[in-house]
Protein backbone atom coordinates (compact mmCIF):
# COMPACT_ATOMS: atom_id res chain seq x y z
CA UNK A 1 0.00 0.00 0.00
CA UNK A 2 0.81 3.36 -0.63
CA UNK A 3 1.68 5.55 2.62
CA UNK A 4 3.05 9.05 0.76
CA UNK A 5 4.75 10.08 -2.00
CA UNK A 6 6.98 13.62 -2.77
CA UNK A 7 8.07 15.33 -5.52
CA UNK A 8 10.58 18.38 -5.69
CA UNK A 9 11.97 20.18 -8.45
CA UNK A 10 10.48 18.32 -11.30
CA UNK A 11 8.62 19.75 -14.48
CA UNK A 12 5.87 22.28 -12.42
CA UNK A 13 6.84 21.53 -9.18
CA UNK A 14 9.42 23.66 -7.76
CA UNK A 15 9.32 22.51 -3.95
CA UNK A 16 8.66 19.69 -1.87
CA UNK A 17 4.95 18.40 -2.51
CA UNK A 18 4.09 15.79 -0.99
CA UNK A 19 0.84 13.40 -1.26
CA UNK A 20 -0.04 11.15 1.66
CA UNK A 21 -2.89 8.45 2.25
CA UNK A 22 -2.68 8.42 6.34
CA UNK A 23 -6.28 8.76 7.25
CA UNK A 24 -6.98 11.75 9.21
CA UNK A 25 -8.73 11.22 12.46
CA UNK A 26 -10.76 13.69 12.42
CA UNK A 27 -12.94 13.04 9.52
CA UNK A 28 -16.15 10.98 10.09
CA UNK A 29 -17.87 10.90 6.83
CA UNK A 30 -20.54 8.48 6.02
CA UNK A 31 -17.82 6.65 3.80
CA UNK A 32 -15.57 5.76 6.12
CA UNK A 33 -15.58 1.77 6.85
CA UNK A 34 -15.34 1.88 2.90
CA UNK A 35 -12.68 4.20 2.40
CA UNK A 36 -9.64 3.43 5.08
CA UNK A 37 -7.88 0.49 5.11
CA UNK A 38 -6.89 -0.22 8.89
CA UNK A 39 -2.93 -0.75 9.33
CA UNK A 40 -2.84 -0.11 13.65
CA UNK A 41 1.19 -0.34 12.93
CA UNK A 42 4.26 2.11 12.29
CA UNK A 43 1.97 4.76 14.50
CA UNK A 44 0.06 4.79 11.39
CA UNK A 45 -4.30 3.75 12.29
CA UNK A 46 -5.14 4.00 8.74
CA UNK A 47 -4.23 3.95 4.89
CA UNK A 48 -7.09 5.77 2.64
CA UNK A 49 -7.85 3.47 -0.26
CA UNK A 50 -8.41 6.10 -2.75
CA UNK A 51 -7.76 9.55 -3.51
CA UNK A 52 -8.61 12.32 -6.15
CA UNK A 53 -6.51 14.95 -6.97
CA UNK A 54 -8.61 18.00 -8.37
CA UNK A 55 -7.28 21.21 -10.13
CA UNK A 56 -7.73 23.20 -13.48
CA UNK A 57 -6.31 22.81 -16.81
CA UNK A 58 -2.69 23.21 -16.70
CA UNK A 59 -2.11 23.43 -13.00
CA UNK A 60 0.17 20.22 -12.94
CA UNK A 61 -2.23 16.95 -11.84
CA UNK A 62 -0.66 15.11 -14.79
CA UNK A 63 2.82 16.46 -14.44
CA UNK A 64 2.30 15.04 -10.39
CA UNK A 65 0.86 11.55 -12.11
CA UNK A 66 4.39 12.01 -14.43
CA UNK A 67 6.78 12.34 -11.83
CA UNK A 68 4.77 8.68 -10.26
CA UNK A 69 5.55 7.43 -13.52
CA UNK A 70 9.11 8.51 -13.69
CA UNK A 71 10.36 7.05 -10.44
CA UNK A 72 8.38 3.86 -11.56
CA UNK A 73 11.08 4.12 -14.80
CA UNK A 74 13.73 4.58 -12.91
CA UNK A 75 13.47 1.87 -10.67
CA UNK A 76 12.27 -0.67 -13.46
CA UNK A 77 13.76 0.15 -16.91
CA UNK A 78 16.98 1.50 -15.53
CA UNK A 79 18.67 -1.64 -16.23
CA UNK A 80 17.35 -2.87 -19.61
CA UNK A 81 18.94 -0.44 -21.57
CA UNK A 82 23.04 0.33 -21.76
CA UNK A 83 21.84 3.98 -22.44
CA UNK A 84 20.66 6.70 -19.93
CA UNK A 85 16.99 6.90 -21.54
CA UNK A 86 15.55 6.80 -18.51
CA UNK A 87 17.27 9.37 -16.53
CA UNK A 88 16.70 12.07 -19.31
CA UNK A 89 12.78 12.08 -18.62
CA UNK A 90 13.54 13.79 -15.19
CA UNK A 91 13.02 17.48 -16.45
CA UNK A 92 13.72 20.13 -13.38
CA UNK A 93 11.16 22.89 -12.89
CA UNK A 94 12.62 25.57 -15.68
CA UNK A 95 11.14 28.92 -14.41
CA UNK A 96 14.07 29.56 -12.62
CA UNK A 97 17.35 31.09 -13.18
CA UNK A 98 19.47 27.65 -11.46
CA UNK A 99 17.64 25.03 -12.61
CA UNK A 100 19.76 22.68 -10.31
CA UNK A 101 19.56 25.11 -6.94
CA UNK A 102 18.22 21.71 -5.21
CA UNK A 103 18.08 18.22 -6.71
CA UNK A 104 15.15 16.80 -8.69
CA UNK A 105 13.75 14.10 -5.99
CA UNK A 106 11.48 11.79 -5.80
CA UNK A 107 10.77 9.67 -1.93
CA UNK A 108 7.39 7.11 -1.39
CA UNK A 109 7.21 5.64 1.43
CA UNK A 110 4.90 2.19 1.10
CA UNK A 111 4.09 -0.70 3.16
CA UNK A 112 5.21 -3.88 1.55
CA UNK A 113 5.09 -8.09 2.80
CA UNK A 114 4.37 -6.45 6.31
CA UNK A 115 6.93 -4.15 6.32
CA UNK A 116 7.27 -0.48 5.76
CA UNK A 117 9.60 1.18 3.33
CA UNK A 118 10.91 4.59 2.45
CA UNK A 119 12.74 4.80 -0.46
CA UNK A 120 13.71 8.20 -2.43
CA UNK A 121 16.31 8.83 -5.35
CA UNK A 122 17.67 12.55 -6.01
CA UNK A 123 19.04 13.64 -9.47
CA UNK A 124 21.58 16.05 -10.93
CA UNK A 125 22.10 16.83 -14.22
CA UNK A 126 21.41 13.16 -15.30
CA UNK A 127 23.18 11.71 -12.83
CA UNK A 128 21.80 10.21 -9.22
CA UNK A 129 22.96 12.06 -6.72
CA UNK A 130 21.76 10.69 -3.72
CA UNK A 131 19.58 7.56 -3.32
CA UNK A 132 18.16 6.12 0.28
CA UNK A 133 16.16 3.16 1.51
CA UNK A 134 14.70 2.38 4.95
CA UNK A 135 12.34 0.08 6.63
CA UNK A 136 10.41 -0.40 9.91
CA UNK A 137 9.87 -3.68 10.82
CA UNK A 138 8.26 -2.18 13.93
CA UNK A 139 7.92 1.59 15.37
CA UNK A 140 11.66 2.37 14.59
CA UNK A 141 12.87 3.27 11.50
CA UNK A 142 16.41 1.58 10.11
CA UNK A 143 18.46 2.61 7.36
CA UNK A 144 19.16 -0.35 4.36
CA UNK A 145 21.32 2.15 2.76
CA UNK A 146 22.06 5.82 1.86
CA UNK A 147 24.45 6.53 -1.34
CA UNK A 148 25.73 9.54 -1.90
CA UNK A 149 26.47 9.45 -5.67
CA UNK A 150 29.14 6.41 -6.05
CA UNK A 151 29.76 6.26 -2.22
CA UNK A 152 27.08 4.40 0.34
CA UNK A 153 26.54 3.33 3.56
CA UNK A 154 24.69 0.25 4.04
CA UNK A 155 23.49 -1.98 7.02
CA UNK A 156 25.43 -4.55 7.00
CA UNK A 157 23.61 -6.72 9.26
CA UNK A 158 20.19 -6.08 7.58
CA UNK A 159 21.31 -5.36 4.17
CA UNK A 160 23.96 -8.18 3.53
CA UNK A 161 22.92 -8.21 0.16
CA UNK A 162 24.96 -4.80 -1.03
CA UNK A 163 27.93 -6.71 0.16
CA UNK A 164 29.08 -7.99 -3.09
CA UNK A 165 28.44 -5.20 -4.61
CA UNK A 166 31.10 -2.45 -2.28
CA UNK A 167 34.06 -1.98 -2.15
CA UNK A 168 35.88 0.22 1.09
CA UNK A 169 38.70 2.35 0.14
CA UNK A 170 39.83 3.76 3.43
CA UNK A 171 36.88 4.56 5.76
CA UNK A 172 34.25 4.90 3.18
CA UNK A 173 32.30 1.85 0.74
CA UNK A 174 32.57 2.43 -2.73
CA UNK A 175 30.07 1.30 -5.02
CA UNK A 176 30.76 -1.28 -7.77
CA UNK A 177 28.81 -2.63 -10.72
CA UNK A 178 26.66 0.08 -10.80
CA UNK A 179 26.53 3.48 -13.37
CA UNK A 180 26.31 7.13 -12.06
CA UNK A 181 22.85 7.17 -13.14
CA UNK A 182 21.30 3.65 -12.48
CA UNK A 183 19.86 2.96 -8.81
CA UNK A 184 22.11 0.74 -6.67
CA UNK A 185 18.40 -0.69 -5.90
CA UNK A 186 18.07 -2.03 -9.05
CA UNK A 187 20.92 -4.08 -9.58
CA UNK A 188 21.04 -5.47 -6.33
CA UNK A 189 17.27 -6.72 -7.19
CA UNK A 190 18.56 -7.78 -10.73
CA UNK A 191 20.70 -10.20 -8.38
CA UNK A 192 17.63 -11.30 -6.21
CA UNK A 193 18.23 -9.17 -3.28
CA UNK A 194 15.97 -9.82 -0.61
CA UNK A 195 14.74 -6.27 0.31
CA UNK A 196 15.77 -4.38 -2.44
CA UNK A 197 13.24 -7.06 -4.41
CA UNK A 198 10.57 -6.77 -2.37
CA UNK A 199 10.88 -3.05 -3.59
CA UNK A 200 10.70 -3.38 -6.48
CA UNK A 201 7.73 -6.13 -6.77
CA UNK A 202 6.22 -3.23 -5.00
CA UNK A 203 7.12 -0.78 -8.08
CA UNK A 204 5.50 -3.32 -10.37
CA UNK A 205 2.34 -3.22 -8.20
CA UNK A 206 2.10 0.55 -9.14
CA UNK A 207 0.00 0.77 -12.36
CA UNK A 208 -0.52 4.10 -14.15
CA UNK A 209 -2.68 4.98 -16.98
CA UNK A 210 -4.25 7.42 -19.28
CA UNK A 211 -8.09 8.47 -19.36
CA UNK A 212 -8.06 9.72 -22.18
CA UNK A 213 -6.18 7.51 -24.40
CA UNK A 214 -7.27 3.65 -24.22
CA UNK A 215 -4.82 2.22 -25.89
CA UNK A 216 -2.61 1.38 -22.76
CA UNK A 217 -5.19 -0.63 -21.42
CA UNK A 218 -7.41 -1.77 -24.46
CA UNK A 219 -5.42 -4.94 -24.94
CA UNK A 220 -5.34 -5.78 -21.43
CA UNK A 221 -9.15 -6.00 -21.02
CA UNK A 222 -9.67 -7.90 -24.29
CA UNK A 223 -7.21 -10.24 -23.00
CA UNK A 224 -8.72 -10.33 -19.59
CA UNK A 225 -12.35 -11.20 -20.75
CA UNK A 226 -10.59 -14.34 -23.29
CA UNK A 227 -8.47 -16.19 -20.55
CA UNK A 228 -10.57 -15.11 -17.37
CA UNK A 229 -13.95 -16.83 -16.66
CA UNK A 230 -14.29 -14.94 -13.08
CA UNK A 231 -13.42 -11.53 -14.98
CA UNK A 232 -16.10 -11.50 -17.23
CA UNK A 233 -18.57 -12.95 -14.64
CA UNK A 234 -17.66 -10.15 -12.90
CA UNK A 235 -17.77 -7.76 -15.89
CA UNK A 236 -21.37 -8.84 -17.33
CA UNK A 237 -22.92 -8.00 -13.43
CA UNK A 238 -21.40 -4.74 -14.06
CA UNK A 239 -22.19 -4.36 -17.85
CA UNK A 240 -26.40 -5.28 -17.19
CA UNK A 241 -26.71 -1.94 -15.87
CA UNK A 242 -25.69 -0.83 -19.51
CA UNK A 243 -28.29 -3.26 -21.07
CA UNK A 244 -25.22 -5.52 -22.17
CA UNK A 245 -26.05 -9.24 -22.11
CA UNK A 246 -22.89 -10.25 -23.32
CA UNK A 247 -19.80 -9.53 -24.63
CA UNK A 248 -17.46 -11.91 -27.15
CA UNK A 249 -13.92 -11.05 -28.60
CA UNK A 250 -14.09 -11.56 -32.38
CA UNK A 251 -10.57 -11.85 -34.34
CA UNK A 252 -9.80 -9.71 -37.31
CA UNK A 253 -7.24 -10.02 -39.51
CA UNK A 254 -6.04 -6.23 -40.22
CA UNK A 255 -4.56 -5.47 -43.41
CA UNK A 256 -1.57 -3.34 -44.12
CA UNK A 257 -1.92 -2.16 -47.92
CA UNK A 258 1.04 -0.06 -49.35
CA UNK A 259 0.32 2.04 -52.06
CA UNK A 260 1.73 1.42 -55.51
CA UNK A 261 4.01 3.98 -56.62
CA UNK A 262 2.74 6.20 -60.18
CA UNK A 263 5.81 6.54 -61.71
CA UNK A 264 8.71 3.55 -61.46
CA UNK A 265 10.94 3.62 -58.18
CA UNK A 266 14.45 4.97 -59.84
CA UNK A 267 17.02 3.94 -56.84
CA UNK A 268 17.13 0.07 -56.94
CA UNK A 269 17.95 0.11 -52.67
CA UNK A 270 14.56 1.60 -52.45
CA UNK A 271 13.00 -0.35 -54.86
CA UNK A 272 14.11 -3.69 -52.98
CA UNK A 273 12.63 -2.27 -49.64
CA UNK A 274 9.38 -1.24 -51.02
CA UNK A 275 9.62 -5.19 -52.88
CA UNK A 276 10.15 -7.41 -49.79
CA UNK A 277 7.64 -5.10 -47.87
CA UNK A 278 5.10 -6.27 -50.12
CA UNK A 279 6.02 -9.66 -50.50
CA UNK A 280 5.92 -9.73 -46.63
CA UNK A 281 2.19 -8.28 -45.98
CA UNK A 282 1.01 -10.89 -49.03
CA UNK A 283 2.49 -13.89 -47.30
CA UNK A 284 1.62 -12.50 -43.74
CA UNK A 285 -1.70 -11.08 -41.81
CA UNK A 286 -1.33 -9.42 -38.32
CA UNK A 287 -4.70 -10.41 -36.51
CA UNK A 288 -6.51 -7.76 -34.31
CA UNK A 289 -9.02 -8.77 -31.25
CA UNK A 290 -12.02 -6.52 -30.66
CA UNK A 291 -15.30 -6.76 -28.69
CA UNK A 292 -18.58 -7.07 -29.75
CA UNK A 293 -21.28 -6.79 -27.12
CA UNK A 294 -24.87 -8.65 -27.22
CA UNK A 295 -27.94 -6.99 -26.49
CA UNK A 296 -31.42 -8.15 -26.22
CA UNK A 297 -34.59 -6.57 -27.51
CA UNK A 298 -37.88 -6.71 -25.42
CA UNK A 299 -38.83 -9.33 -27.81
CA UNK A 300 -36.48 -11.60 -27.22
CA UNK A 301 -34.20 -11.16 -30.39
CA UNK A 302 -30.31 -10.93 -29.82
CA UNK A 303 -28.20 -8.94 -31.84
CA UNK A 304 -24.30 -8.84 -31.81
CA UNK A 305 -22.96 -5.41 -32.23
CA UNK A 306 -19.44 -4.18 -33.09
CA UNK A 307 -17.75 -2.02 -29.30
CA UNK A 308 -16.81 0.85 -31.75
CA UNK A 309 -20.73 1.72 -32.40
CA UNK A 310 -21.18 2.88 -28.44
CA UNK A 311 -20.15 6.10 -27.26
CA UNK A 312 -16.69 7.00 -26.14
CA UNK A 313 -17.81 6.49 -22.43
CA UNK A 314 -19.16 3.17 -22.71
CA UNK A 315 -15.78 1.99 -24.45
CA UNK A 316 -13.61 3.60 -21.78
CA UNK A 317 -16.24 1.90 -19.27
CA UNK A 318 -15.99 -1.60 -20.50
CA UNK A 319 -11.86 -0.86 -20.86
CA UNK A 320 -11.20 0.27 -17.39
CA UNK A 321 -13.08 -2.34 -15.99
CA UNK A 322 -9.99 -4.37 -16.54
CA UNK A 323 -7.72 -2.80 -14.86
CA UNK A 324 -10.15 -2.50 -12.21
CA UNK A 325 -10.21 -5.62 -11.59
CA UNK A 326 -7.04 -6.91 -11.63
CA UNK A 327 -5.80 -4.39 -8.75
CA UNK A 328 -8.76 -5.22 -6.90
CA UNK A 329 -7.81 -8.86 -7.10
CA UNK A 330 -4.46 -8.42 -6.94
CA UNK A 331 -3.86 -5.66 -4.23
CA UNK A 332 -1.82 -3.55 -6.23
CA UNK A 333 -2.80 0.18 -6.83
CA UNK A 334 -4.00 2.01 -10.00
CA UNK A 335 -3.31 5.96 -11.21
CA UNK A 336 -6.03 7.41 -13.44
CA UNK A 337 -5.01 10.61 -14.61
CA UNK A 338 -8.30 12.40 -16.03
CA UNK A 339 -10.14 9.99 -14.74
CA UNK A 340 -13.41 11.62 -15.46
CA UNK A 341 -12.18 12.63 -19.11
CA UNK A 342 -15.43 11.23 -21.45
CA UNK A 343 -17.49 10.51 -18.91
CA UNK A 344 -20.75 11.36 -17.84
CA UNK A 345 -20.89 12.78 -14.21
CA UNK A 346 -23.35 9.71 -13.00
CA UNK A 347 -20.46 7.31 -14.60
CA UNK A 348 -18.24 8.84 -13.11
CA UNK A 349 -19.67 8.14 -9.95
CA UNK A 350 -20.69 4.46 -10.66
CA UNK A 351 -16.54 3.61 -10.89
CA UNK A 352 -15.95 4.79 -8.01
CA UNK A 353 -19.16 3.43 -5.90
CA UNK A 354 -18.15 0.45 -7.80
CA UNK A 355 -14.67 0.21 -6.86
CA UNK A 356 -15.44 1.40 -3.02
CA UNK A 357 -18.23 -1.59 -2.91
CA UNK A 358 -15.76 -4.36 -4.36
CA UNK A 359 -12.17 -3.38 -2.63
CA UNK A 360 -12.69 -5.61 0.18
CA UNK A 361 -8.25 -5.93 0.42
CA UNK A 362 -5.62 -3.62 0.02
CA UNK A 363 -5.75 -2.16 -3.48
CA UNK A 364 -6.02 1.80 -3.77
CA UNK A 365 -6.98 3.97 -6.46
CA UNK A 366 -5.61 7.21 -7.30
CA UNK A 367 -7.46 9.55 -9.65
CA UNK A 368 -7.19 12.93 -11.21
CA UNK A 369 -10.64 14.87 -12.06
CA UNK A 370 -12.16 17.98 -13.44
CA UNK A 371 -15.63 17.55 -12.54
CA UNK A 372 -16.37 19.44 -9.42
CA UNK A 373 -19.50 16.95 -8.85
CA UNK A 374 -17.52 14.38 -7.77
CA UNK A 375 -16.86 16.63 -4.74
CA UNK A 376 -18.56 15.05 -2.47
CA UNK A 377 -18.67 13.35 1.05
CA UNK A 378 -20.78 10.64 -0.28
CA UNK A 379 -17.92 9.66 -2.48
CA UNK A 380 -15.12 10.93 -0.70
CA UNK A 381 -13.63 11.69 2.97
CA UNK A 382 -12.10 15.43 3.08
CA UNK A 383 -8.63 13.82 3.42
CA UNK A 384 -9.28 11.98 0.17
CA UNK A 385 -10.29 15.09 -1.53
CA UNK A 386 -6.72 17.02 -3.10
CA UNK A 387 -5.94 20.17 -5.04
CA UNK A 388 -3.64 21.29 -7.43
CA UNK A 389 -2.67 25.00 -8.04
CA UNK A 390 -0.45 27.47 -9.31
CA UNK A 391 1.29 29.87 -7.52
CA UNK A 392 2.54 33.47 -9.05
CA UNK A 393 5.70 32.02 -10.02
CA UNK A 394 3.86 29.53 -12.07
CA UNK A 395 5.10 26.93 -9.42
CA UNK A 396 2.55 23.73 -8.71
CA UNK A 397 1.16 23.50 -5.31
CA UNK A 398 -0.41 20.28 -3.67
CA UNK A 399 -2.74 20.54 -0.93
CA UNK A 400 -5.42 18.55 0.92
CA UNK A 401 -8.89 19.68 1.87
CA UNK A 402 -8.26 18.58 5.45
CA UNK A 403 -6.20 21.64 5.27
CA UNK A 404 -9.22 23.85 5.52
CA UNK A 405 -10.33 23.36 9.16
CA UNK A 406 -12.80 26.42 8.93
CA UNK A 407 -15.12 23.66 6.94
CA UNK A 408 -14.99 20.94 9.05
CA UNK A 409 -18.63 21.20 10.58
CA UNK A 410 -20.42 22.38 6.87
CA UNK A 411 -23.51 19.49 6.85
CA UNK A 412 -24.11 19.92 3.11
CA UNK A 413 -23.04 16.81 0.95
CA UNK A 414 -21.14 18.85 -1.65
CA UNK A 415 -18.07 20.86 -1.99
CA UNK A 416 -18.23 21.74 -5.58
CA UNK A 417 -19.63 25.32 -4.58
CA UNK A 418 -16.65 26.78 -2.31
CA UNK A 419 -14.22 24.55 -4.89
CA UNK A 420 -15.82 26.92 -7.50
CA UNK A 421 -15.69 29.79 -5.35
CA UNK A 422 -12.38 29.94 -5.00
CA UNK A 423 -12.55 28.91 -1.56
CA UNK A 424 -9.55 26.11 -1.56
CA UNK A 425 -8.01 27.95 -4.59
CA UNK A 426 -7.54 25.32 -7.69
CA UNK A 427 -10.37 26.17 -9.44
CA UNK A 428 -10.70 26.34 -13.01
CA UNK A 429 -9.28 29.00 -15.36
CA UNK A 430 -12.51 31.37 -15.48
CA UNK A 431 -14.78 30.89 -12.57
CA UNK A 432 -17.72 32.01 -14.74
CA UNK A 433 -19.63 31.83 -18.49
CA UNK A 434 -19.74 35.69 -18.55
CA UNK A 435 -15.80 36.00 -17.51
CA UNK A 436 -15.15 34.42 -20.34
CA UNK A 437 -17.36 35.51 -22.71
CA UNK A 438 -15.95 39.07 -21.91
CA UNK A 439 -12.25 37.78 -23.03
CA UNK A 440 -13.22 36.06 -25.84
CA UNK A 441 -15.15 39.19 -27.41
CA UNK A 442 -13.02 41.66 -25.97
């Protein structure tokens, strides 16, 4: 599970934000036994099982979902390329005369096998330079080990697996084996370290996705309702509500024609490409998998119907539902950023009532939104409820509704109307029709 997260100096955020699913103890919505996970370890009572990060166009909630996605890379794909691809993503904040004043870093801090971790990499300039992990087995928190660019300190009696990979020249460990800008996490999970693989399973538990392109997760979900009986089971209870009976994958076989030239190809190199390419795509066919979905009339009468004719909602419905499920089943966590991005408000809400009434373990769901309806206690707990804004030096700001105490006894349902009144700041571009009516005719 997911404890907190932080992100400094990276693309619109100049300092320290920092994200965290501790359950406050002061919020008693009606949503609570659904919403908090109970941990009663580490001083921490509870882990919120979902969060949604609100804010207006351009105010950074996907460049915070990026910077997720980055230390995800970092971790993961570090080590399957000789290059430094994945190091180059991490962009500093650029409104600023030093760029590198502080460090780009990224720290989460997660509980893992029944343990929690902290673990946090800083960079320079494309190269790491500083990179920590610690655990609590109980209360206390013990360093694994703390590198400071190609020197580290490690515990040797709880970390015996950075042994092979040191080396101590005088009073200080050196590291070996590893690259200025690859994690020294990484490789020692490459070689089946005990901790620093539990770590990263963890990092492969951490799922992040697009709402607004499907593509990510479109194959996934096909896949899903083929080789799962108990997904689509599950899928069809969900789908009745949409007057789906059924739904069956149906294989295509997708064509790739090239076009013939008008006038003859001159250079015989090219000539020979543009040959074997069409001698390959006559001898071969690349097969596609869709879904077609069965309804019913009144009448009886059944009728199969290509997934392309429904609206863009009802695809992205019936594709998120994988995903959905497999991090419900699996415990593992799942990033939407615009979440509500095609969807009708009352959809909206179904996913999330949906995944609130099913999440019975330890899964958590992350989401970022633009409609202000879904601000409200009967989805969400105040301390599940965040904003992102902009500051005068065009510097992204993270902040939590718990933060605004003068709220705390309101009794209505909703807070859409202070969101839109400016009252936690965050809100969209032009707070009104006529505001920006006036701008666009001058």
């Amino acid at each position: 599970m997911l404890i907190d997260f932080s992100v400094q100096n990276f693309s619109s955020f100049n300092s320290t934000q920092e994200l965290s699913l501790i359950s406050s103890t002061t919020t008693k919505e009606l949503c609570d036994l659904e919403n908090v996970h109970d941990v009663n370890k580490f001083g921490i009572k509870g882990v919120l099982q979902s969060a949604a990060i609100f804010g207006s166009n351009g105010s950074g909630k996907t460049n915070f979902v990026d910077s997720l996605k980055i230390l995800k890379s970092l971790v993961l794909d570090s080590l399957d390329s000789v290059s430094d691809s994945s190091i180059k993503h991490v962009i500093p904040f650029l409104l600023k005369k030093d760029q590198f004043d502080t460090p780009t870093e990224f720290e989460v801090s997660f509980i893992a096998e029944g343990n929690l971790y902290r673990y946090g990499i800083s960079v320079v300039e494309g190269e790491i330079e500083e990179e920590w992990l610690y655990w609590n087995k109980t209360a206390r928190e013990t360093m694994l080990f703390h590198r400071e660019k190609q020197t580290v300190n490690y515990n040797q009696r709880s970390f015996s697996e950075a042994k092979l990979f040191v080396k101590k020249e005088g009073d200080t460990w050196s590291i070996e084996k590893t690259k200025s800008h690859v994690p020294f996490l990484s490789v020692l999970s490459q070689f089946d370290g005990e901790r620093s693989s539990t770590v990263t399973r963890w990092f492969e538990k951490l799922n992040v996705i697009s709402g607004i392109h499907e593509a990510g997760f479109k194959r996934f979900t096909i896949e899903l309702f083929e080789k799962d009986p108990a997904f689509k089971l599950w899928a069809l209870e969900i789908l009745k509500s949409l007057q789906i009976e059924d739904v069956s994958i149906v294989e295509h076989e997708q064509g790739f024609p090239l076009l013939t030239p008008k006038k003859a190809i001159d250079d015989k190199e090219l000539n020979d490409v543009f040959s074997k390419l069409k001698g390959y795509f006559d001898k071969n066919t690349i097969k596609e998998k869709t879904i077609e979905i069965i309804k019913k009339t009144i009448g009886g009468e059944v009728f199969s119907l290509p997934l392309g004719l429904e609206s863009e909602g009802t695809r992205k419905l019936i594709y998120l539902l994988g995903p959905l499920y497999d991090v419900i089943k699996n415990n593992e966590i799942l990033v939407v950023d615009e979440f509500d991005n095609k969807f009708h408000t009352l959809l909206s809400k179904f996913i999330i009532q949906l995944y609130n009434k099913h999440n019975f373990g330890e899964s958590q769901l992350i989401l970022t939104c633009h409609d202000t309806n879904l601000l409200t206690n009967e989805l969400f707990r105040r301390d599940q409820i965040w904003f992102v804004d902009k500051n005068d030096n065009h510097e992204s700001e993270l902040f939590s509704l718990v933060e605004y105490k003068e709220h705390y006894t309101r009794k209505e349902k909703s807070y859409s109307r202070d969101y839109l009144l400016g009252k936690y700041g965050a809100i969209p571009l032009f707070s009104s029709i006529s505001e920006l009516g006036e701008l666009l005719n001058g």
